[in-house]
N, C-alpha and C. Protein backbone atom coordinates (compact mmCIF):
# COMPACT_ATOMS: atom_id res chain seq x y z
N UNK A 1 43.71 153.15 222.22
CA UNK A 1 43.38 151.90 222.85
C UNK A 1 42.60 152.15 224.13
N UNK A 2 41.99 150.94 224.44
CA UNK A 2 41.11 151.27 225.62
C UNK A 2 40.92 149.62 225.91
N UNK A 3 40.73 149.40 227.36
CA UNK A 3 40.35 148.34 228.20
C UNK A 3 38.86 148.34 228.35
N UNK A 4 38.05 147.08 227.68
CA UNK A 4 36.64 147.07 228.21
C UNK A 4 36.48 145.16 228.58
N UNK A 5 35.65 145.25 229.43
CA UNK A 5 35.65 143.56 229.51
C UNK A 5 34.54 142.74 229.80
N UNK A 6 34.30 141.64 229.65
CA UNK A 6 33.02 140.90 229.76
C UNK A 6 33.00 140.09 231.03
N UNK A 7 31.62 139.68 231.48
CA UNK A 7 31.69 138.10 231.84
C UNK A 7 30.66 137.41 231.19
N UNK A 8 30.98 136.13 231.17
CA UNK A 8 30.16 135.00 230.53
C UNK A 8 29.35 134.65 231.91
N UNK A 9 27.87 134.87 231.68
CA UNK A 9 27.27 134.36 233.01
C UNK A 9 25.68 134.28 232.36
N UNK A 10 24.90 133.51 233.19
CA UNK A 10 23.65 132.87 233.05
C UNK A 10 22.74 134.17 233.43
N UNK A 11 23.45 135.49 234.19
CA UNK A 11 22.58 136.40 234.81
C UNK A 11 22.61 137.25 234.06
N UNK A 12 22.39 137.49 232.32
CA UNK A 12 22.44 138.59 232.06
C UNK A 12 21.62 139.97 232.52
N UNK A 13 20.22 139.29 232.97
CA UNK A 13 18.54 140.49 232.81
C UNK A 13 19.43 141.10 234.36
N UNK A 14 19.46 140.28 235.05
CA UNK A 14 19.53 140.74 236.45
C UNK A 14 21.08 141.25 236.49
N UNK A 15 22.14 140.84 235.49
CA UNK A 15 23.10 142.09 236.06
C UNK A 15 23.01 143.50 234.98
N UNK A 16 22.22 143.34 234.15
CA UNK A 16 22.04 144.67 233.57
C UNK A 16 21.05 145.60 234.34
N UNK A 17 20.28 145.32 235.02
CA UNK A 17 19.70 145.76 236.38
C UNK A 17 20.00 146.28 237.11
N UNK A 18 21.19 145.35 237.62
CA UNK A 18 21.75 145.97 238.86
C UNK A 18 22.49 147.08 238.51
N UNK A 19 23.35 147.15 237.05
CA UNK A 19 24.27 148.19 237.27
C UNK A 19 23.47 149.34 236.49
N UNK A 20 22.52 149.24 235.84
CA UNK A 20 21.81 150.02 235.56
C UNK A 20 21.16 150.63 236.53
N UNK A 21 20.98 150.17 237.90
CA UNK A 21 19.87 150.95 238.61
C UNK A 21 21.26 151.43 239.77
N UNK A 22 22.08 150.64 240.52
CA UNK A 22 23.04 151.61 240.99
C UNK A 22 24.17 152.20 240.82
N UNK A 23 24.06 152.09 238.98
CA UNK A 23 25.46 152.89 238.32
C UNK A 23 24.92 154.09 237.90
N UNK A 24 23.28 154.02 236.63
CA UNK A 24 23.14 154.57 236.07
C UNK A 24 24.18 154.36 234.67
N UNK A 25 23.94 153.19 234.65
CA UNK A 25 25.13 152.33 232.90
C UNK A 25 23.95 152.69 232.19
N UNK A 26 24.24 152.73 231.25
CA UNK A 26 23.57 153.10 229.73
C UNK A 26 23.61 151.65 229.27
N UNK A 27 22.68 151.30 228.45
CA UNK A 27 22.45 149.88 227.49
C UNK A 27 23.00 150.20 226.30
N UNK A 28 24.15 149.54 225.99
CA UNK A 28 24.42 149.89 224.32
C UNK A 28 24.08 148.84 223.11
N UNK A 29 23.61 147.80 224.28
CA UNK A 29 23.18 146.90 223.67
C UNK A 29 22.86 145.72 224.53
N UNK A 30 21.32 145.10 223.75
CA UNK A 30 20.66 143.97 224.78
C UNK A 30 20.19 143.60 224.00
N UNK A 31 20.36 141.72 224.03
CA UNK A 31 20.15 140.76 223.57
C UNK A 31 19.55 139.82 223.94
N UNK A 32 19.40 138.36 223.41
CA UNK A 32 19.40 137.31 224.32
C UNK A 32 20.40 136.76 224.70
N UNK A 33 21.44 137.01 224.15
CA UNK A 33 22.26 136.44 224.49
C UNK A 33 23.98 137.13 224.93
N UNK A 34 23.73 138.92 225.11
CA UNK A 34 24.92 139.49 225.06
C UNK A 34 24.12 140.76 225.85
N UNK A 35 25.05 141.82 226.80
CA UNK A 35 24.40 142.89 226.93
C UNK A 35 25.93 143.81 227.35
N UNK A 36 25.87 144.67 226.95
CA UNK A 36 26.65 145.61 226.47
C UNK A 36 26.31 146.89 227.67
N UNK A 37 27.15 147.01 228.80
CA UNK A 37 26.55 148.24 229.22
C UNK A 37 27.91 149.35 229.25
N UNK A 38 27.37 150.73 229.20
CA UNK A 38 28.17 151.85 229.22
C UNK A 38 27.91 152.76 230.11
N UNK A 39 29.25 152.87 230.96
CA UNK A 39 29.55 154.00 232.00
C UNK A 39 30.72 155.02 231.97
N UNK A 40 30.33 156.27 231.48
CA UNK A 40 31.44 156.97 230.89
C UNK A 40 31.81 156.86 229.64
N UNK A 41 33.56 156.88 229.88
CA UNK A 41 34.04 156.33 228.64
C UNK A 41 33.92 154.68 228.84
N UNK A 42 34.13 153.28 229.23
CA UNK A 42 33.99 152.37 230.01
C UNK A 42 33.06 151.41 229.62
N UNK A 43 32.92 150.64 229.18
CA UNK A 43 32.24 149.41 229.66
C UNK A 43 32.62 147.90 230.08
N UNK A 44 31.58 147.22 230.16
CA UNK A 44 31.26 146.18 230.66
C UNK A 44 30.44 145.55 229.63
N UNK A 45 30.47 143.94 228.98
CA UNK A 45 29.56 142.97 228.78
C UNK A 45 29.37 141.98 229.73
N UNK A 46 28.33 141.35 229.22
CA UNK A 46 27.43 140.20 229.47
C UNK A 46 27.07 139.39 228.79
N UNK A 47 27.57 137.97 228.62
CA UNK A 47 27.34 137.46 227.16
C UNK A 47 26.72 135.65 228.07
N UNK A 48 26.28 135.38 227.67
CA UNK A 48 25.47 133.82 227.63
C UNK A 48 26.44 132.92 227.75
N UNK A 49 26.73 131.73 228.66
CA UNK A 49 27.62 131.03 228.14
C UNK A 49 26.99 129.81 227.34
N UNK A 50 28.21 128.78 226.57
CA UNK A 50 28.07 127.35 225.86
C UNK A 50 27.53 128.07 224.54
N UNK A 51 27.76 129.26 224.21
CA UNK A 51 27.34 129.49 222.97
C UNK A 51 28.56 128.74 221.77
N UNK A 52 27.59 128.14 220.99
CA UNK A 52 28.22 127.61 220.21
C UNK A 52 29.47 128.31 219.02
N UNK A 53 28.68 129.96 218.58
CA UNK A 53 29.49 130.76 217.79
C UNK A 53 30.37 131.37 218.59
N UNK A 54 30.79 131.43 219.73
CA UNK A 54 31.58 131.79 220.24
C UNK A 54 33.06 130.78 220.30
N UNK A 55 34.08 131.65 220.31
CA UNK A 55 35.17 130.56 220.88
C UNK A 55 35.27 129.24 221.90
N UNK A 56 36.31 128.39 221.70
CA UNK A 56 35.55 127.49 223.20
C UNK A 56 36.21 128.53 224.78
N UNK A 57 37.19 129.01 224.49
CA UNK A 57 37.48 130.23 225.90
C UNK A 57 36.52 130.73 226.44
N UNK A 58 35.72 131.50 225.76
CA UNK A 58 34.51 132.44 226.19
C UNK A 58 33.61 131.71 226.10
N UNK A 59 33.14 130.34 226.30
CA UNK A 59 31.93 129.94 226.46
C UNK A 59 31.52 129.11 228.06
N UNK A 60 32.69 129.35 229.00
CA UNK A 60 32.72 128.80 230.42
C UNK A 60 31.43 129.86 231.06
N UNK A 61 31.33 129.28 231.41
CA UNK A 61 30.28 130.89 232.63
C UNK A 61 31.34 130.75 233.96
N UNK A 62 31.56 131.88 234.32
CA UNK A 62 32.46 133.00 235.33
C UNK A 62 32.18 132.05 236.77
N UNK A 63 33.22 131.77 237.64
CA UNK A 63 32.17 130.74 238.56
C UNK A 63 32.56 131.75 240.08
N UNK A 64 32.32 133.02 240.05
CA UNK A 64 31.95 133.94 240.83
C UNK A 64 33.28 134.00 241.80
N UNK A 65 34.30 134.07 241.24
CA UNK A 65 35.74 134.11 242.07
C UNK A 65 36.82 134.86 241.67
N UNK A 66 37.46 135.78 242.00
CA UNK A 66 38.83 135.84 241.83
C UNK A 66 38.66 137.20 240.85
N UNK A 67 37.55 138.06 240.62
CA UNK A 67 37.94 138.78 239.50
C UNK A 67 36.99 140.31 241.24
N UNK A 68 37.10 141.39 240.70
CA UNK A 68 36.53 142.39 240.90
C UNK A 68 36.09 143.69 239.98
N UNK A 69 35.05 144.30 239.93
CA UNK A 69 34.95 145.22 239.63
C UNK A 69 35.47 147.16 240.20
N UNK A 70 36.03 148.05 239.92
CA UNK A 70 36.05 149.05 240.47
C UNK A 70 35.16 150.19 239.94
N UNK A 71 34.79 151.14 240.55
CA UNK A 71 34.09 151.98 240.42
C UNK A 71 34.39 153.21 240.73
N UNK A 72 35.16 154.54 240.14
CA UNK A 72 35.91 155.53 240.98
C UNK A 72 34.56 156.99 240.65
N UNK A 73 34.10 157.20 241.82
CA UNK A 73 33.37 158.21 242.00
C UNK A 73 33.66 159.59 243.00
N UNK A 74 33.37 160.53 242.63
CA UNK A 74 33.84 161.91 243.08
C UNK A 74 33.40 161.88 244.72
N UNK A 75 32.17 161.98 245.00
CA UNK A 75 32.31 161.65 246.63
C UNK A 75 31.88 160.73 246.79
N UNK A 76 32.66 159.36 247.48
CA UNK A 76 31.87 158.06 248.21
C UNK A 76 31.34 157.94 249.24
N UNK A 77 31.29 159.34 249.51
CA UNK A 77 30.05 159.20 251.36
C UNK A 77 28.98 158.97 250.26
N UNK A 78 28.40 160.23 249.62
CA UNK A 78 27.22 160.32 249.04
C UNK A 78 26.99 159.06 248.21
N UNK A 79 27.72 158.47 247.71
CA UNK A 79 27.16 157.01 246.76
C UNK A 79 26.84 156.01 247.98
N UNK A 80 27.89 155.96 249.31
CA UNK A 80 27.37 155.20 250.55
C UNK A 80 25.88 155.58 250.85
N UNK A 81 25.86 156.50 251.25
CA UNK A 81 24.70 156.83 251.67
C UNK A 81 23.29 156.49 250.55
N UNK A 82 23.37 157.03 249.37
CA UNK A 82 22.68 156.72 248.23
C UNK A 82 22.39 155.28 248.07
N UNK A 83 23.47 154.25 247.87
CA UNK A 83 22.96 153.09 247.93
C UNK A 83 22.38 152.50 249.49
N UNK A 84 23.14 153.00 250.40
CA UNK A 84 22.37 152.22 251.45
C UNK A 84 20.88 152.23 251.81
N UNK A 85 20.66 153.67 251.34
CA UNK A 85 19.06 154.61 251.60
C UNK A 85 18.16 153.41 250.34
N UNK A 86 19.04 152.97 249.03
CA UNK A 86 18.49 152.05 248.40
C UNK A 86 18.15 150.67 248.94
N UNK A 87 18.55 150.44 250.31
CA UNK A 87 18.22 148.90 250.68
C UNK A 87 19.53 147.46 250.10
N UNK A 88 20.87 148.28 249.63
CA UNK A 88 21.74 147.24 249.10
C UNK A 88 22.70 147.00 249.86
N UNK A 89 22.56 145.80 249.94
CA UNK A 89 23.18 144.69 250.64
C UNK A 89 25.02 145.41 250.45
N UNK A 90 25.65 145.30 251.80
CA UNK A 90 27.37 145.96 251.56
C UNK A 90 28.17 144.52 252.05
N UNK A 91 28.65 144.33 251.54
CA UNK A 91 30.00 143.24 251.71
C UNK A 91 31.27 143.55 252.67
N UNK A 92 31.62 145.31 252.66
CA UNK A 92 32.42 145.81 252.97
C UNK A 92 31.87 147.06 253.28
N UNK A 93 31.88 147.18 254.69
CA UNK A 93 31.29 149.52 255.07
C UNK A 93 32.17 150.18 254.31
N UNK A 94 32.03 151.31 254.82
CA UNK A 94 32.85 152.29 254.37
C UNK A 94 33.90 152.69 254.88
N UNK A 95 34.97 152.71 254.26
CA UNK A 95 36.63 152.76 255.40
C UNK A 95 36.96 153.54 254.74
N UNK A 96 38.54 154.07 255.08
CA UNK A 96 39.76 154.56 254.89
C UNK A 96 40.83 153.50 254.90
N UNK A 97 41.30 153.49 253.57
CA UNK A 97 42.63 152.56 253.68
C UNK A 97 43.62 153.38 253.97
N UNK A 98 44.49 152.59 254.23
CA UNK A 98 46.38 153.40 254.34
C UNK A 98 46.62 154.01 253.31
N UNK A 99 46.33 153.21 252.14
CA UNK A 99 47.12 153.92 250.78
C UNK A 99 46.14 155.32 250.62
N UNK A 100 45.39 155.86 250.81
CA UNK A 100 44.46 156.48 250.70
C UNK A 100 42.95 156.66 250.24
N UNK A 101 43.06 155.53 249.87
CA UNK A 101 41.75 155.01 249.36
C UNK A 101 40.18 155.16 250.54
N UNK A 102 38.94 156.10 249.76
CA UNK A 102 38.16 155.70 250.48
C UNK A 102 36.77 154.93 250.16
N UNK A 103 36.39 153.33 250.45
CA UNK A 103 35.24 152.85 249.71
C UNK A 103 34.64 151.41 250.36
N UNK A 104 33.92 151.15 249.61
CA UNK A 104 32.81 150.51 250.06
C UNK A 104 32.60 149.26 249.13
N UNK A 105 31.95 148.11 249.45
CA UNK A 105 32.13 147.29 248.74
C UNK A 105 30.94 146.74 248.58
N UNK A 106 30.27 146.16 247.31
CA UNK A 106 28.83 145.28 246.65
C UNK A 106 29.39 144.24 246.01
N UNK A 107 28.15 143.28 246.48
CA UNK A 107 28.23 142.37 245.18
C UNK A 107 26.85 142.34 244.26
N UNK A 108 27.70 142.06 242.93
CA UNK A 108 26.34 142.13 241.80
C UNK A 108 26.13 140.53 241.35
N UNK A 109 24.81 140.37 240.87
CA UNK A 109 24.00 139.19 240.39
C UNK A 109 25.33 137.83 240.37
N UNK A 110 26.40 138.20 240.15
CA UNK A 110 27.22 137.08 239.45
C UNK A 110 28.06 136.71 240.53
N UNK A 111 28.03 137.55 241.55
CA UNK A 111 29.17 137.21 242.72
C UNK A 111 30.39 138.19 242.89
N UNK A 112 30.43 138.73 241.93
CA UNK A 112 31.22 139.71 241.81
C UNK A 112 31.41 140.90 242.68
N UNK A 113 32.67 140.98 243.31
CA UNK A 113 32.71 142.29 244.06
C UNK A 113 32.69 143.76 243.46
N UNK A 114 32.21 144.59 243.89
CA UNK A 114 31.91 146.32 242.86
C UNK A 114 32.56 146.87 244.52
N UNK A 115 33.59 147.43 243.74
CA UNK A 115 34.70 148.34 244.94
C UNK A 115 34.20 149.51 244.45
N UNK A 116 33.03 150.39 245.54
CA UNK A 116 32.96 151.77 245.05
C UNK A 116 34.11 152.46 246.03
N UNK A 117 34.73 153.51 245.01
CA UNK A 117 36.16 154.18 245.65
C UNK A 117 36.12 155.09 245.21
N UNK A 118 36.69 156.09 246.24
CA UNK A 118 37.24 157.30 246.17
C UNK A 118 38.32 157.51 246.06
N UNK A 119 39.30 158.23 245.19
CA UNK A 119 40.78 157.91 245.36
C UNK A 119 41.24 159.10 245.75
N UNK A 120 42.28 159.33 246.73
CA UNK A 120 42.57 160.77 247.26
C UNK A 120 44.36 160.58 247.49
């Protein structure tokens, strides 16, 4: 078994973009109406909402609240530094939490927070 998950949103071009250009996600699949990206073992979709063949659950579009993304990378200075040298916008610098956690925070096309972390 394995955990992978979607959002229903109007931004597919532009969030396969984004995580394609500061993940380095692989496309496993792109549509008009669905996009499929892969990081690692891991992914993420992107699917259109009000689609009719879809369930009525999955046809809301995501209204940019309450969910987050995580991202666990080997050193998070260097991804700090890497994205910032890219010009992307941070929500959150770079800290040290209590629990040990060290990371940084983005948002992508949909509103969504991307917690890049280091876990120590």
């Amino acid at each position: 078994m394995k955990f992978w998950s979607g959002v229903v949103s109007e931004k597919l071009q532009e969030s396969k973009e984004f995580y394609v250009r500061l993940f380095g996600c692989e496309v496993a699949y792109d549509s008009e109406w669905f996009v499929l990206l892969q990081l690692g073992p891991t992914a993420i979709g992107f699917m259109q909402p009000g689609l009719e063949a879809q369930a009525p659950i999955f046809r809301s579009a995501f209204a940019g609240q309450g969910i987050w993304i995580t991202v666990d990378v080997e050193d998070v200075d260097a991804e700090y530094k890497r994205l910032t040298d890219m010009g992307v916008a941070l929500e959150l610098t770079l800290r040290d939490e209590p629990w040990g956690d060290r990371h940084f925070v983005v948002r992508d096309p949909n509103g969504i927070g991307v917690d890049i972390v280091q876990q120590r």
